[in-house]
PDB file of N, CA and C in Angstrom:
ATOM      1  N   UNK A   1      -4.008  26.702-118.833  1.00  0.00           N
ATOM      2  CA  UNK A   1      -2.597  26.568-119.158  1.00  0.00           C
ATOM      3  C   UNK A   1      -2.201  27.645-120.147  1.00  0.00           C
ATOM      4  N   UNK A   2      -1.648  28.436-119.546  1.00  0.00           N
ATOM      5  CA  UNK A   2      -1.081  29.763-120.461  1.00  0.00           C
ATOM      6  C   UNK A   2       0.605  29.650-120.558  1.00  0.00           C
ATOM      7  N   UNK A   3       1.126  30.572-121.403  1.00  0.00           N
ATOM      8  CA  UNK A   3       2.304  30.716-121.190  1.00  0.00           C
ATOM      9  C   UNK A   3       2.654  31.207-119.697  1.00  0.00           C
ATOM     10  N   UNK A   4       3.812  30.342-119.180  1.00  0.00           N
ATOM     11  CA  UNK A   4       4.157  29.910-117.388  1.00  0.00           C
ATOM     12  C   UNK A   4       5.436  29.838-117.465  1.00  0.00           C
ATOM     13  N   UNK A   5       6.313  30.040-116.279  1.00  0.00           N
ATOM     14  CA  UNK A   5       7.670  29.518-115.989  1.00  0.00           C
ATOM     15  C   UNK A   5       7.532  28.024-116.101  1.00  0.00           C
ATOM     16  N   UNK A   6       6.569  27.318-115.429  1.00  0.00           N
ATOM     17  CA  UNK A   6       6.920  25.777-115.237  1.00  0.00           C
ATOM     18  C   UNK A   6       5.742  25.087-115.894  1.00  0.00           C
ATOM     19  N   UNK A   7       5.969  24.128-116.484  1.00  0.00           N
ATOM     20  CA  UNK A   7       4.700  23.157-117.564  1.00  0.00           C
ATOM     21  C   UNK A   7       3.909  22.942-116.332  1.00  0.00           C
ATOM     22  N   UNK A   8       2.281  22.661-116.934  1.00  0.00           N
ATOM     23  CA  UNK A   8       1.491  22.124-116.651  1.00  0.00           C
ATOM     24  C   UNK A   8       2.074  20.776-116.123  1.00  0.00           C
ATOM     25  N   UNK A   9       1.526  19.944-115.092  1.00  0.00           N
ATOM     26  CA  UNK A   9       1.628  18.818-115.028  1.00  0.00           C
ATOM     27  C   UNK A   9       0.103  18.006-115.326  1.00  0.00           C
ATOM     28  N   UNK A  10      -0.069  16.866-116.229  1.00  0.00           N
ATOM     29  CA  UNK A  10      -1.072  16.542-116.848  1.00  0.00           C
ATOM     30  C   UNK A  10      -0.643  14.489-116.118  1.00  0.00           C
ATOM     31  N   UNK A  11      -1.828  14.178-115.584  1.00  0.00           N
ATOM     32  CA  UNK A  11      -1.716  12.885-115.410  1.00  0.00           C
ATOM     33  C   UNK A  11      -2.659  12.033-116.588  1.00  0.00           C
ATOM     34  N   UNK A  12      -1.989  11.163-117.312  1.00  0.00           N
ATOM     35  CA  UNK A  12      -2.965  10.902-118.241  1.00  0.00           C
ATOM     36  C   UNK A  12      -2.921   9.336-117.999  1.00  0.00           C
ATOM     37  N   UNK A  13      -4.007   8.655-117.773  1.00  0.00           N
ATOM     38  CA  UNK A  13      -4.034   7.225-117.779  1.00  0.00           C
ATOM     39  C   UNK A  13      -4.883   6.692-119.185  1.00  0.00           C
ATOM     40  N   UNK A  14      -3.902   5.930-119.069  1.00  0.00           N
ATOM     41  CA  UNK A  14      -4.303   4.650-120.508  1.00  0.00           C
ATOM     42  C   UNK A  14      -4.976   2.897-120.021  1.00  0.00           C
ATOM     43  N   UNK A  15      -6.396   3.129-120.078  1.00  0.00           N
ATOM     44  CA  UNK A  15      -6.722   2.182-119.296  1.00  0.00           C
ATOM     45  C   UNK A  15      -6.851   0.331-120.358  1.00  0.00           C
ATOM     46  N   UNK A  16      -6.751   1.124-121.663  1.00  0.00           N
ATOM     47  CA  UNK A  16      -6.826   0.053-122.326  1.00  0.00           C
ATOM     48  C   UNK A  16      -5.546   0.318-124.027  1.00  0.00           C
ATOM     49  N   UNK A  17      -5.763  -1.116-124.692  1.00  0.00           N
ATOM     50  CA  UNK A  17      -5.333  -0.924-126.025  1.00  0.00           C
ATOM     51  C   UNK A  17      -5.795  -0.179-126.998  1.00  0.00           C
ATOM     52  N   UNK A  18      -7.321   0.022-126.884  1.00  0.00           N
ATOM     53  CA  UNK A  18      -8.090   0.814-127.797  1.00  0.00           C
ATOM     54  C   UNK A  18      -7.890   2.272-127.583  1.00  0.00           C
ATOM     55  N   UNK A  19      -7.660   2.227-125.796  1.00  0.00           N
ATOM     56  CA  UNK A  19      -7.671   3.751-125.311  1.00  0.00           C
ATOM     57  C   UNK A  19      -6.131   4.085-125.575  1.00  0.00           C
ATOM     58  N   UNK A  20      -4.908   3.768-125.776  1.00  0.00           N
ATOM     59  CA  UNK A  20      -4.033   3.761-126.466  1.00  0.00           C
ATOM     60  C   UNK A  20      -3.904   4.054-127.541  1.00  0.00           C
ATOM     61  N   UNK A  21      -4.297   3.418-128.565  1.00  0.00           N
ATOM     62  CA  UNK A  21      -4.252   3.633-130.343  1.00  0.00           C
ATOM     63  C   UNK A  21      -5.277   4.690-130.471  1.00  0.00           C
ATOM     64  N   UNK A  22      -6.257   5.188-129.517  1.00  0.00           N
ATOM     65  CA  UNK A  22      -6.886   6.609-130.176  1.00  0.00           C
ATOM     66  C   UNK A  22      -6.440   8.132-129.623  1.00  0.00           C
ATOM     67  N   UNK A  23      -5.818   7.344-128.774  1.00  0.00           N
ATOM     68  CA  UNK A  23      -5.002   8.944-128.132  1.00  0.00           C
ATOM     69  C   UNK A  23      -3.267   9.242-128.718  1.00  0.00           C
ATOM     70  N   UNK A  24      -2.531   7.720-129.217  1.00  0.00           N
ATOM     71  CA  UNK A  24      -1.235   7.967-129.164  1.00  0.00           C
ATOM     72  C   UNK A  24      -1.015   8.868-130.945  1.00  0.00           C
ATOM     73  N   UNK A  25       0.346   9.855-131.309  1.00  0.00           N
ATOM     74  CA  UNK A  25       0.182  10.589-132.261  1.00  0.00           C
ATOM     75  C   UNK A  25       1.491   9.651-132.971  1.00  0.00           C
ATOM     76  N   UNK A  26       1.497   8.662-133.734  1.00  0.00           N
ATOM     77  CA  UNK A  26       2.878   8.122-134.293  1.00  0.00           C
ATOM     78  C   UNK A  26       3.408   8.971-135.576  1.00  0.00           C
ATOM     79  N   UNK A  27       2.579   9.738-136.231  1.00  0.00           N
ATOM     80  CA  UNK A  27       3.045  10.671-137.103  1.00  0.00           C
ATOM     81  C   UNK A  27       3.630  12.115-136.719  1.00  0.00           C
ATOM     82  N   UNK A  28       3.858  12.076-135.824  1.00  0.00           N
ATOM     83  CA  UNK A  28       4.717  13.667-135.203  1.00  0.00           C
ATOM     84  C   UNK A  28       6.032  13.006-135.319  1.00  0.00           C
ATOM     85  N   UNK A  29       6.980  13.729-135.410  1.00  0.00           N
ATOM     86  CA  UNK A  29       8.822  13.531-135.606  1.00  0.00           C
ATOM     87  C   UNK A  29       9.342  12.785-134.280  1.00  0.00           C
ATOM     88  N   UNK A  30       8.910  13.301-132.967  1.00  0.00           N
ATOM     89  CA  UNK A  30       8.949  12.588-131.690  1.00  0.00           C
ATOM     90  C   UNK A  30       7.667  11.866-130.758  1.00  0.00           C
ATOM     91  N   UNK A  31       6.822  11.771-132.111  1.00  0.00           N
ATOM     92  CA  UNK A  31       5.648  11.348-131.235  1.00  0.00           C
ATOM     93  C   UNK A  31       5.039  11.910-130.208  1.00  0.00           C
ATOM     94  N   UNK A  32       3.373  11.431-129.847  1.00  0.00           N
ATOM     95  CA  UNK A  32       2.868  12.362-128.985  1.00  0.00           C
ATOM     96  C   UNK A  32       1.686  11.519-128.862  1.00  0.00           C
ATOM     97  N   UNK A  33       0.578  12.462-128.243  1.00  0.00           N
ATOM     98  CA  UNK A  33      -0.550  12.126-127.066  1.00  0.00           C
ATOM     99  C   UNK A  33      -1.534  12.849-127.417  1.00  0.00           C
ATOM    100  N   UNK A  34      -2.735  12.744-127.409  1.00  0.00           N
ATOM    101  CA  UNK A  34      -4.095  13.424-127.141  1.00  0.00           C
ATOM    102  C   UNK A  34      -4.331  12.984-125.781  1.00  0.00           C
ATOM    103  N   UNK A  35      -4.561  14.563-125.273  1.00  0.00           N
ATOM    104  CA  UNK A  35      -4.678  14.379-124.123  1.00  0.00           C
ATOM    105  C   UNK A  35      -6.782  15.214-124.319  1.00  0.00           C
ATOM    106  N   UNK A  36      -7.481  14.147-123.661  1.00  0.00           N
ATOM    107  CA  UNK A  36      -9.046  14.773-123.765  1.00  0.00           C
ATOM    108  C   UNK A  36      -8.825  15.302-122.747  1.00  0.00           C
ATOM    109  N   UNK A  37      -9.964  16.736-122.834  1.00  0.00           N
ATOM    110  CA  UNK A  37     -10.221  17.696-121.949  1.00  0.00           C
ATOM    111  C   UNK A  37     -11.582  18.681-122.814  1.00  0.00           C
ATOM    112  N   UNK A  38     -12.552  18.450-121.685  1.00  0.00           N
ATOM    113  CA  UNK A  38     -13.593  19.853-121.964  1.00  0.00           C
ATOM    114  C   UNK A  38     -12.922  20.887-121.450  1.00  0.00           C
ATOM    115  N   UNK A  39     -12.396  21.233-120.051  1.00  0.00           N
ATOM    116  CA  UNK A  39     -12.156  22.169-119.805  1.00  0.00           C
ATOM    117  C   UNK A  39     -10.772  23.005-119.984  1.00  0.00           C
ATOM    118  N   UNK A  40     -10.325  22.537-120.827  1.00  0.00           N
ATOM    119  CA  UNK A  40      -8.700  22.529-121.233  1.00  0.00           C
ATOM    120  C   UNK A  40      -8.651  24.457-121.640  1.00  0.00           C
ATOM    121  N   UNK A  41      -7.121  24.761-120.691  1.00  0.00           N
ATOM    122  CA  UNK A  41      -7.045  26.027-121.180  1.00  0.00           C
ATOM    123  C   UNK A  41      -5.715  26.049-122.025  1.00  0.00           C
ATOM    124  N   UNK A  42      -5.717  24.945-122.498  1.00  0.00           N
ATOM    125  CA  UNK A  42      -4.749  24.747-123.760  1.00  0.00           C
ATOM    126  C   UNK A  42      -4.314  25.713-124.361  1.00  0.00           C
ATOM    127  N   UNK A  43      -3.094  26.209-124.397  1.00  0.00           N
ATOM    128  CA  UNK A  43      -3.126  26.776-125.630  1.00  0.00           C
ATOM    129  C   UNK A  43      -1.421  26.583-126.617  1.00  0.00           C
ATOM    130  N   UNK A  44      -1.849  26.473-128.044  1.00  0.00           N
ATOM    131  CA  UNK A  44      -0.547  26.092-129.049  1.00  0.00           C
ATOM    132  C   UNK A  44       0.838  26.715-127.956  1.00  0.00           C
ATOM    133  N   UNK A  45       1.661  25.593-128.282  1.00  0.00           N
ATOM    134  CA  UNK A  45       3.383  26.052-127.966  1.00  0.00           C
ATOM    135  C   UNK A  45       3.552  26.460-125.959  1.00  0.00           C
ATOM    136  N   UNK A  46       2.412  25.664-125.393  1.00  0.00           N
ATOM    137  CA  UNK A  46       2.135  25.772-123.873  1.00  0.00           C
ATOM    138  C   UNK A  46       2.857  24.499-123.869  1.00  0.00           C
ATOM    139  N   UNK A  47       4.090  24.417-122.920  1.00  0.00           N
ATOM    140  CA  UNK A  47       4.659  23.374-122.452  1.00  0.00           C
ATOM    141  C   UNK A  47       3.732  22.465-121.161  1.00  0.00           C
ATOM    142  N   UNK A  48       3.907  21.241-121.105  1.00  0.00           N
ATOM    143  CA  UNK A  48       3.375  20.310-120.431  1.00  0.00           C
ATOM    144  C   UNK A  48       4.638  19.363-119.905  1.00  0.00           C
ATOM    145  N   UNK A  49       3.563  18.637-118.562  1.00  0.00           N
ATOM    146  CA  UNK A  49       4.810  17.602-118.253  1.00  0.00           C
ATOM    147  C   UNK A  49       3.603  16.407-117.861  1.00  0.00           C
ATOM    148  N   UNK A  50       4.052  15.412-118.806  1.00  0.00           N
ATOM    149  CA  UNK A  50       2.585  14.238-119.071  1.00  0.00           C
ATOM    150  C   UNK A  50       3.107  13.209-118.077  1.00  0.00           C
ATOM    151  N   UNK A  51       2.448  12.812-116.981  1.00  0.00           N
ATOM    152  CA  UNK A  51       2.888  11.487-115.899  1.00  0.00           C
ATOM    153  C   UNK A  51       1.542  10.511-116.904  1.00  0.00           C
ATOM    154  N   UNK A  52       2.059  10.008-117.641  1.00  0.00           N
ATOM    155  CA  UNK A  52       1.998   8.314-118.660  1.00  0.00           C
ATOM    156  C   UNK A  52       1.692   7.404-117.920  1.00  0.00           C
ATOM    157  N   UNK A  53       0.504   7.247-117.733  1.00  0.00           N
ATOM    158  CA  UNK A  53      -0.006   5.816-116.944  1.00  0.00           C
ATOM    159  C   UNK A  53      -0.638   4.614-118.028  1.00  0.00           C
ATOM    160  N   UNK A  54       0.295   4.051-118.430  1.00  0.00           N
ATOM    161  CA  UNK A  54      -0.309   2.830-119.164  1.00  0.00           C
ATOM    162  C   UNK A  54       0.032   1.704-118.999  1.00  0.00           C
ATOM    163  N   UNK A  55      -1.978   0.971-118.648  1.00  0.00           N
ATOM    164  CA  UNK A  55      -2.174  -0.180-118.040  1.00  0.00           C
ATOM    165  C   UNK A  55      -1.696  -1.348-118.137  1.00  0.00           C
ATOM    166  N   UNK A  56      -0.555  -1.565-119.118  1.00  0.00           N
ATOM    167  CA  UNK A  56      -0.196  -2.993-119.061  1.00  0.00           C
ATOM    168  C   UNK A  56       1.709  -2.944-118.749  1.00  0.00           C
ATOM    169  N   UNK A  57       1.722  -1.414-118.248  1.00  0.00           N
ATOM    170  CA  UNK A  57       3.376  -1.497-117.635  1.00  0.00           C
ATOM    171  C   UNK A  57       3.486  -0.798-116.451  1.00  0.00           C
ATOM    172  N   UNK A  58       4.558  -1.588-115.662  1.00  0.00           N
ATOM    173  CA  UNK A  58       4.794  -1.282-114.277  1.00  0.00           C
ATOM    174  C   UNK A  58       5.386  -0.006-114.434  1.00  0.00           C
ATOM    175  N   UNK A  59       5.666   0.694-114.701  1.00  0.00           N
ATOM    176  CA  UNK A  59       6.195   2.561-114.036  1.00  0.00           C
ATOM    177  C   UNK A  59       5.655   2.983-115.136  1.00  0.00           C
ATOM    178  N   UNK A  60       4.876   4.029-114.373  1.00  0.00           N
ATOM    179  CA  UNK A  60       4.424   5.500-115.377  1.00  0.00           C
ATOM    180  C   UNK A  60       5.596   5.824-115.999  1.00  0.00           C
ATOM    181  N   UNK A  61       5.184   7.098-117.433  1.00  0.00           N
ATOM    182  CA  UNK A  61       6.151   7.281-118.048  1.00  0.00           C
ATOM    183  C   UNK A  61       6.347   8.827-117.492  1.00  0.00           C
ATOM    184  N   UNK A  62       6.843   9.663-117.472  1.00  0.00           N
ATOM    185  CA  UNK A  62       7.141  11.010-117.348  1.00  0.00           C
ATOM    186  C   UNK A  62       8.080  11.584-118.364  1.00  0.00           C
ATOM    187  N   UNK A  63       7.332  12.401-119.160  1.00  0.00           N
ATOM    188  CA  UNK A  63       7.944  13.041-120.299  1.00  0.00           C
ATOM    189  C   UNK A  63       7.537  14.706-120.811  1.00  0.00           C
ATOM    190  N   UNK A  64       8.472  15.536-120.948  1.00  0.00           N
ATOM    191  CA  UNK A  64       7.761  16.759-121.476  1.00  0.00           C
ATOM    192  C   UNK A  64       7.587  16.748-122.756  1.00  0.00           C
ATOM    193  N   UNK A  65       6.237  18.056-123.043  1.00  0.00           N
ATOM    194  CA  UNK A  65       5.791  18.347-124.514  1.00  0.00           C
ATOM    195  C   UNK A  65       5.224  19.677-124.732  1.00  0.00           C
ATOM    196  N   UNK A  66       4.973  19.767-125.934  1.00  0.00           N
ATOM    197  CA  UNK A  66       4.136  21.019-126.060  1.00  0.00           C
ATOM    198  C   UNK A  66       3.005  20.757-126.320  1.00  0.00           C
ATOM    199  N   UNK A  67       1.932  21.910-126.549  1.00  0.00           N
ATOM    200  CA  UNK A  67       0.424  21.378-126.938  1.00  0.00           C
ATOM    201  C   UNK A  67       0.843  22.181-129.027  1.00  0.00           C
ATOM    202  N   UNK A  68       0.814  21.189-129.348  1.00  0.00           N
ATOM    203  CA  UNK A  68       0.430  21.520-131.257  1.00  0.00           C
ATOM    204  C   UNK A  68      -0.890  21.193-131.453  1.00  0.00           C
ATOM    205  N   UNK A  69      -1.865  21.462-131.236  1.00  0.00           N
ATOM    206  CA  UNK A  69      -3.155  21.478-131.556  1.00  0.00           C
ATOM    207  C   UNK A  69      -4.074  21.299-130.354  1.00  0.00           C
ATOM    208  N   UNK A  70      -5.018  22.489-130.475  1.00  0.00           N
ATOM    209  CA  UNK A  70      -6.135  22.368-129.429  1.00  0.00           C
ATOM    210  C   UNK A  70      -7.262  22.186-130.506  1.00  0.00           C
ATOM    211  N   UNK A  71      -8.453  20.935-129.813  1.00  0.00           N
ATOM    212  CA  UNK A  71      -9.748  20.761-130.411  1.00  0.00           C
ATOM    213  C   UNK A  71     -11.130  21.370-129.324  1.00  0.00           C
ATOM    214  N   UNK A  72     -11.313  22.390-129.597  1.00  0.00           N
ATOM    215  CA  UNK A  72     -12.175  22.799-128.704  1.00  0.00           C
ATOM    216  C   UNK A  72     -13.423  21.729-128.185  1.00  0.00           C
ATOM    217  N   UNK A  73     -14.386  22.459-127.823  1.00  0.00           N
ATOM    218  CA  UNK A  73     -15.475  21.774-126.706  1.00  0.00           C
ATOM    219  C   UNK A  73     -16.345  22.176-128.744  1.00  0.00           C
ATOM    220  N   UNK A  74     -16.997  21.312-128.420  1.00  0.00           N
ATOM    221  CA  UNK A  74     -18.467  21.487-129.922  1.00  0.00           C
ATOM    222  C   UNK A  74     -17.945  21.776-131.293  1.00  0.00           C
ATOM    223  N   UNK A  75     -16.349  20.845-131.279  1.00  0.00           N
ATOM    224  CA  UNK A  75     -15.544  20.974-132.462  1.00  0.00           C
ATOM    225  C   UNK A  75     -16.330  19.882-133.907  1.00  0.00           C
ATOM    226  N   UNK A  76     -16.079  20.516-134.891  1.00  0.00           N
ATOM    227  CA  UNK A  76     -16.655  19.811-135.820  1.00  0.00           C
ATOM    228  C   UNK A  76     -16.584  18.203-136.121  1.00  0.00           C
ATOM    229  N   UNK A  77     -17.478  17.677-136.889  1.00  0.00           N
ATOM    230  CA  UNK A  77     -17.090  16.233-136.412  1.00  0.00           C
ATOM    231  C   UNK A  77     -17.351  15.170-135.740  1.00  0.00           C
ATOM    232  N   UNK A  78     -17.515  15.986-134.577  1.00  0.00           N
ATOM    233  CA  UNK A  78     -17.982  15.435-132.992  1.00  0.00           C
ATOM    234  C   UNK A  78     -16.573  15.044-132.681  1.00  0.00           C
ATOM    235  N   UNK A  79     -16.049  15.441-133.281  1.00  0.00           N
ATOM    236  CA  UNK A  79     -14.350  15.092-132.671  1.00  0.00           C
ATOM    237  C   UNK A  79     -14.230  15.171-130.457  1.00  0.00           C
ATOM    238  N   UNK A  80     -13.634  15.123-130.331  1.00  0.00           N
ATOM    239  CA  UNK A  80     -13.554  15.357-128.526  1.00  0.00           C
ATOM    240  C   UNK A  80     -12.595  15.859-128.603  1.00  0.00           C
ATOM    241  N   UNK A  81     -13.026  16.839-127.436  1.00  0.00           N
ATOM    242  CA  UNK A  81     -12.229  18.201-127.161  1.00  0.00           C
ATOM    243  C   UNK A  81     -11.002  18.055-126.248  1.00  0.00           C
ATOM    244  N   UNK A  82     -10.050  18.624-126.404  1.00  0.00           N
ATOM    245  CA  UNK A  82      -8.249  18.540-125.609  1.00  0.00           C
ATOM    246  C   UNK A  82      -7.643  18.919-126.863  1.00  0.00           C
ATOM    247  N   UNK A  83      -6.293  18.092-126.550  1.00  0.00           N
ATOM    248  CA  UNK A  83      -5.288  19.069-126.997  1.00  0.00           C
ATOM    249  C   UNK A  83      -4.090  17.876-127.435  1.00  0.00           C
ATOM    250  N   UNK A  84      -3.182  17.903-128.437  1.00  0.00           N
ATOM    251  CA  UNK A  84      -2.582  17.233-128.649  1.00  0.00           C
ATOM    252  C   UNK A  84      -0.851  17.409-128.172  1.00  0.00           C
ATOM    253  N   UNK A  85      -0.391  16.470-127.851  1.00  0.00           N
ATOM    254  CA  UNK A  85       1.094  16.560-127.026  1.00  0.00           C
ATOM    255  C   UNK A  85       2.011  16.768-127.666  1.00  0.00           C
ATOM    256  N   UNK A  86       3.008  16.963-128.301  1.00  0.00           N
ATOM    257  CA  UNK A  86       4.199  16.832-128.782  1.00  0.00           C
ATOM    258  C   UNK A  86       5.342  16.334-127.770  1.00  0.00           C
ATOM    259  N   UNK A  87       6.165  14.912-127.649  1.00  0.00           N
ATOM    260  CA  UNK A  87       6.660  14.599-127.169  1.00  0.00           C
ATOM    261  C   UNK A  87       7.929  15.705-127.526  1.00  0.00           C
ATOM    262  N   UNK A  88       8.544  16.018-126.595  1.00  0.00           N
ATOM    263  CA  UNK A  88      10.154  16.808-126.671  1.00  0.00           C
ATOM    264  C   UNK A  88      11.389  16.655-126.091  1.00  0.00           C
ATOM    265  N   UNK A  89      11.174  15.535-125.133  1.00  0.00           N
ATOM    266  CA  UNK A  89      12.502  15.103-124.477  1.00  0.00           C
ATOM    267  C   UNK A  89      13.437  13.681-124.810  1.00  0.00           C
ATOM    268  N   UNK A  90      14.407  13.480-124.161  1.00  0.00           N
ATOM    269  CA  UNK A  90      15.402  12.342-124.742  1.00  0.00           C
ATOM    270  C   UNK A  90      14.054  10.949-124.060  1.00  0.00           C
ATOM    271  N   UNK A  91      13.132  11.259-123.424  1.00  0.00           N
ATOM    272  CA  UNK A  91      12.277  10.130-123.131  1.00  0.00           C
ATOM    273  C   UNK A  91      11.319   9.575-124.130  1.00  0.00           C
ATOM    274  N   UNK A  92      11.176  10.195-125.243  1.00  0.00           N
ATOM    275  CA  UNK A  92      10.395   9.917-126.168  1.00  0.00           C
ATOM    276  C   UNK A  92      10.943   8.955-127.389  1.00  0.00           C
ATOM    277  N   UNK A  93      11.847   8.466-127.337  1.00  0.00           N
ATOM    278  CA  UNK A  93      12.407   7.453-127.742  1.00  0.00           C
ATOM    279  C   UNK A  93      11.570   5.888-127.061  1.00  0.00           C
ATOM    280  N   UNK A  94      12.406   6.527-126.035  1.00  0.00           N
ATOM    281  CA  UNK A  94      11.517   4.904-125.085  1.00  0.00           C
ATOM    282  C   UNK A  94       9.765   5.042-124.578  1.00  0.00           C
ATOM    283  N   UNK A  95       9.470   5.923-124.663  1.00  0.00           N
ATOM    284  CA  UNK A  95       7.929   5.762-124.417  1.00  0.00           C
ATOM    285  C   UNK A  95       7.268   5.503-125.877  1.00  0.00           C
ATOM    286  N   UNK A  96       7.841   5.674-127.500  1.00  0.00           N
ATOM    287  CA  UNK A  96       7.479   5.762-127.743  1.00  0.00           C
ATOM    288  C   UNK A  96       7.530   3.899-128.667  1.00  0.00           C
ATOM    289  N   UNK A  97       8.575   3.717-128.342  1.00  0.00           N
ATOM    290  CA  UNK A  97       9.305   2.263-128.606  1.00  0.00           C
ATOM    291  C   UNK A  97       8.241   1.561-127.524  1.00  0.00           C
ATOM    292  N   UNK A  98       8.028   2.058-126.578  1.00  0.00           N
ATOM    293  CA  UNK A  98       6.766   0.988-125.493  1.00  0.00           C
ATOM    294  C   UNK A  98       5.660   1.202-126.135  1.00  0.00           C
ATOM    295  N   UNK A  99       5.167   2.103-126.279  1.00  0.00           N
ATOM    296  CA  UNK A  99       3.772   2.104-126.569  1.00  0.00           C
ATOM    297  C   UNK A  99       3.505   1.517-128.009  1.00  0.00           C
ATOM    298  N   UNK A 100       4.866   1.504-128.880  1.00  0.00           N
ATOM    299  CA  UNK A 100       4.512   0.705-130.277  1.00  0.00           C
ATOM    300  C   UNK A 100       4.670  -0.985-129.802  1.00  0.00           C
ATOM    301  N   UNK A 101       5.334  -0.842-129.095  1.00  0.00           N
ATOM    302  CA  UNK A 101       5.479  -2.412-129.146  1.00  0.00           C
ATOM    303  C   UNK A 101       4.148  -3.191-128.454  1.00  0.00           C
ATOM    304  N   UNK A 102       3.150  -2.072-127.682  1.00  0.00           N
ATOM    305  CA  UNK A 102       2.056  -2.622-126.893  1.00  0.00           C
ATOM    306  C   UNK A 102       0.995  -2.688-128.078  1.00  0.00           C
ATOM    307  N   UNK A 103       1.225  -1.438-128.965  1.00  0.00           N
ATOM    308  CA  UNK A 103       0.356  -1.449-130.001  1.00  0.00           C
ATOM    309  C   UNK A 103       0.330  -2.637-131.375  1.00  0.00           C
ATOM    310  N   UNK A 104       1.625  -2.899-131.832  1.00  0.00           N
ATOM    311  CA  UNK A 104       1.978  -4.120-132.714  1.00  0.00           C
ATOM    312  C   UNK A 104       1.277  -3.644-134.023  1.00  0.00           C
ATOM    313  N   UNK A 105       0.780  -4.545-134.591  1.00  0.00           N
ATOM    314  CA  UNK A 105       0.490  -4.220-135.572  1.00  0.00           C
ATOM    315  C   UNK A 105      -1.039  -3.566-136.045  1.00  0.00           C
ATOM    316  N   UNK A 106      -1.928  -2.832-134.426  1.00  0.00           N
ATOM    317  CA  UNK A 106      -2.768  -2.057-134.248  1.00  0.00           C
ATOM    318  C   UNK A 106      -2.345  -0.629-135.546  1.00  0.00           C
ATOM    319  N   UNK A 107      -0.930  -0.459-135.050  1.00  0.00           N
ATOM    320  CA  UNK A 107      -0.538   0.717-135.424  1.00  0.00           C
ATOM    321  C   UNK A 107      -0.605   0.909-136.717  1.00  0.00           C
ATOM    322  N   UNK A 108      -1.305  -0.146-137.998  1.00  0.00           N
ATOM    323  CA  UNK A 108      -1.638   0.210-139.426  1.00  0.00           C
ATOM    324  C   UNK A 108      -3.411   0.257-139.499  1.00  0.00           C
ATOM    325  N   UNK A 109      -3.972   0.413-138.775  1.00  0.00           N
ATOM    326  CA  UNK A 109      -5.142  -0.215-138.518  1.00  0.00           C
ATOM    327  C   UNK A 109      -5.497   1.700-139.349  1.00  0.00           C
ATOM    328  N   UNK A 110      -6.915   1.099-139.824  1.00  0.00           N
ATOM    329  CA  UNK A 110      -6.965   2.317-140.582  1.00  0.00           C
ATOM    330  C   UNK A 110      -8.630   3.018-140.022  1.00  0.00           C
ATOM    331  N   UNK A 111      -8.784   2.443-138.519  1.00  0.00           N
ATOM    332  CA  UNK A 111      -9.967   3.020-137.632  1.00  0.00           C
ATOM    333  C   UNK A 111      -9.698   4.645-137.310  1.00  0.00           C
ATOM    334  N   UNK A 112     -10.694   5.491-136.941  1.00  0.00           N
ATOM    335  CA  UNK A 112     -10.461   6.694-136.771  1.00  0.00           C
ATOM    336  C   UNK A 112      -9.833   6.569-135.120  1.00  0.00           C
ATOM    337  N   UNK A 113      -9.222   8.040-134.955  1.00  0.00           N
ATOM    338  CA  UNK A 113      -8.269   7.404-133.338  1.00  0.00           C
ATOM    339  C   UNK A 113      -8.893   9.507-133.076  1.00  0.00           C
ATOM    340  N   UNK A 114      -8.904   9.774-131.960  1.00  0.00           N
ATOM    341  CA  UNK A 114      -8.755  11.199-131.320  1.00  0.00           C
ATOM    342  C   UNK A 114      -8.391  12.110-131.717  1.00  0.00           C
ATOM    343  N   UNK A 115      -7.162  11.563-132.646  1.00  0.00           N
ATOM    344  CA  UNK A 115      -6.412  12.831-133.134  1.00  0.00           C
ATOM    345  C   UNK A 115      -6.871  12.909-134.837  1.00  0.00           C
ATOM    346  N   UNK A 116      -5.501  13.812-135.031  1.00  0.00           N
ATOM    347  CA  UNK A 116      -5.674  14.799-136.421  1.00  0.00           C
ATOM    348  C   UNK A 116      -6.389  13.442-137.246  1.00  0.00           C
TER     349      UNK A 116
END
């Protein structure tokens, strides 16, 4: 994923609550996603278009973003490697109002999650 006329399209499924609260970013201004990838050709300010599959709601979400942070492959930590989303469209309101409300009060939980 390099700079392109048209975003990446990225399908990301959320198969659980746990797999939720370690990928979702609630501290970005519009919220966002870790999206894992070894082979990710990520790179900062590369637009994306994320098809949101999460398991406990009937329609995927579809929303664009940028990538604000790539974690490489053998990143310190043992962190796991991809790239983080920046939500950027008028949809990130409501995906992000769903995914808190699936999360509840997960979302103070002070476990380590994917991201920063």
């Amino acid at each position: 994923m390099s700079k392109q006329n048209r975003p990446a399209v990225i399908s990301l499924k959320i198969p659980d609550k746990q797999a939720l609260y370690m990928a979702y970013m609630p501290y970005l201004k519009r919220r966002g996603m870790f999206v894992a990838s070894k082979t990710s050709q990520a790179k900062i300010d590369d637009e994306v278009f994320l098809i949101l599959d999460i398991w406990c709601e009937p329609e995927k979400f579809n929303i664009s973003g940028k990538v604000v942070w790539v974690t490489p492959e053998n990143a310190q930590n043992g962190k796991k490697a991809g790239f983080g989303v920046h939500f950027s469209d008028a949809e990130s309101a409501r995906v992000s109002s769903t995914i808190e409300r699936i999360l509840g009060n997960s979302l103070n939980s002070k476990y380590d999650t994917l991201t920063m």
